[in-house]
Protein backbone atom coordinates (compact mmCIF):
# COMPACT_ATOMS: atom_id res chain seq x y z
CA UNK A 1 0.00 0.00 0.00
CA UNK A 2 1.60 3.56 -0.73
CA UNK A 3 1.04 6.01 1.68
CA UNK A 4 1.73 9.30 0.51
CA UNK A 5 4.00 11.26 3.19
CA UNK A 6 3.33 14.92 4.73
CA UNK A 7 5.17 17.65 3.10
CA UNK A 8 6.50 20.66 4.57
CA UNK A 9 3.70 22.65 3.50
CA UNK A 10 1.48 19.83 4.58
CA UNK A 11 2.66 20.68 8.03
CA UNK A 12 2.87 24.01 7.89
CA UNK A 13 -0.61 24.16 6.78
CA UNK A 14 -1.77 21.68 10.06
CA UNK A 15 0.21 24.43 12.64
CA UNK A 16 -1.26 27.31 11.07
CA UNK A 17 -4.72 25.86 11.62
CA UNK A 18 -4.06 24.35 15.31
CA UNK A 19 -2.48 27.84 15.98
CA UNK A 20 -5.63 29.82 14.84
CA UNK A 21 -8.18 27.78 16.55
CA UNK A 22 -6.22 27.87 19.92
CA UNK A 23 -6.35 31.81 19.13
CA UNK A 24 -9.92 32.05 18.97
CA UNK A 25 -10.60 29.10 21.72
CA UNK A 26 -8.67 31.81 23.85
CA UNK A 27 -10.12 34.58 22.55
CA UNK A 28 -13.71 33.50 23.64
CA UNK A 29 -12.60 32.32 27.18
CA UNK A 30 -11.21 35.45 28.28
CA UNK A 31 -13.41 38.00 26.02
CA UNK A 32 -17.22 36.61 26.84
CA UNK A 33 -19.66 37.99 24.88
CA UNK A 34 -19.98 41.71 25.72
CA UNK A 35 -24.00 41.37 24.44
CA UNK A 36 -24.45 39.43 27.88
CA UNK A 37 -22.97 42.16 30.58
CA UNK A 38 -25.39 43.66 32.87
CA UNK A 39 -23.05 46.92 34.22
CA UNK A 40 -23.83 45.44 37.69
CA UNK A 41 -27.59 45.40 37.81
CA UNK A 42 -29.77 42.29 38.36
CA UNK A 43 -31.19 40.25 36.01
CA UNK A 44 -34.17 42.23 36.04
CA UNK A 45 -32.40 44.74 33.90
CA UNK A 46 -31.69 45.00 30.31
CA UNK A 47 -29.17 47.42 29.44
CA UNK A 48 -27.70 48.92 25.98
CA UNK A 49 -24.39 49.56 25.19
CA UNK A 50 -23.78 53.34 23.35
CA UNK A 51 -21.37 54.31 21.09
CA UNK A 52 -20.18 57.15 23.47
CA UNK A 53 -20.92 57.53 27.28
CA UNK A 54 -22.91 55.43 29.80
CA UNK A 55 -25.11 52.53 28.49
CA UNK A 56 -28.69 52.65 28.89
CA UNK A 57 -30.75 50.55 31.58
CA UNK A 58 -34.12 49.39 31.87
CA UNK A 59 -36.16 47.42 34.06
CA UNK A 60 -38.13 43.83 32.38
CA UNK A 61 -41.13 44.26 34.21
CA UNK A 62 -42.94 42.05 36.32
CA UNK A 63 -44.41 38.91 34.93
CA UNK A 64 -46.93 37.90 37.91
CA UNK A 65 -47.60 41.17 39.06
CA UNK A 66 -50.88 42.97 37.65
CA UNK A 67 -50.51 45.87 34.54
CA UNK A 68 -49.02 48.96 35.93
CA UNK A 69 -47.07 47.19 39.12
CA UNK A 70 -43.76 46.30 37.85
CA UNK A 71 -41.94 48.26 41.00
CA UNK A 72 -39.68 47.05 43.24
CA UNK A 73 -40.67 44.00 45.09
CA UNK A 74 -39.92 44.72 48.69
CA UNK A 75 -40.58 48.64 48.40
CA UNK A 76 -43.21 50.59 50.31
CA UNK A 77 -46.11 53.00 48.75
C-alpha cells in the first residue's frame, strides 16, 4: 500500500490551523460575549451599550404582578 508522506507545507498548513483555533478558543474564554454584561444590575435589567458615554438601563417588568405594578418588590407605597 503507498502512503503518501506529509510535506512541509502539509505541516505548515496543520500548525497554522491548530495555531488559529487555539487563538480564537482563547479569545472566547477570556473576552465573553460583551452582548451578555449587565453593568452590575440584576437580572431584572436590560441594558444597551452606546457608542459614546454610559449605556442605557431598563427594568423587564414584572411577569406575575398585575398591569401597571412592575416596581420594586420589597418597596413601600
Amino acid at each position: 500500500m503507498n502512503r503518501r508522506y506529509l510535506t512541509r507545507g502539509d505541516m505548515a498548513g496543520l500548525l497554522f490551523i491548530a495555531a488559529f483555533c487555539a487563538a480564537v478558543a482563547l479569545a472566547l474564554l477570556f473576552f465573553p460575549r460583551r452582548a451578555e454584561r449587565n453593568f452590575g444590575f440584576g437580572p431584572e435589567w436590560q441594558c444597551a451599550r452606546m457608542a459614546e458615554g454610559d449605556p442605557i438601563c431598563v427594568r423587564l417588568a414584572n411577569r406575575d404582578a398585575p398591569n401597571g405594578e412592575a416596581g420594586d418588590k420589597g418597596a413601600s407605597k
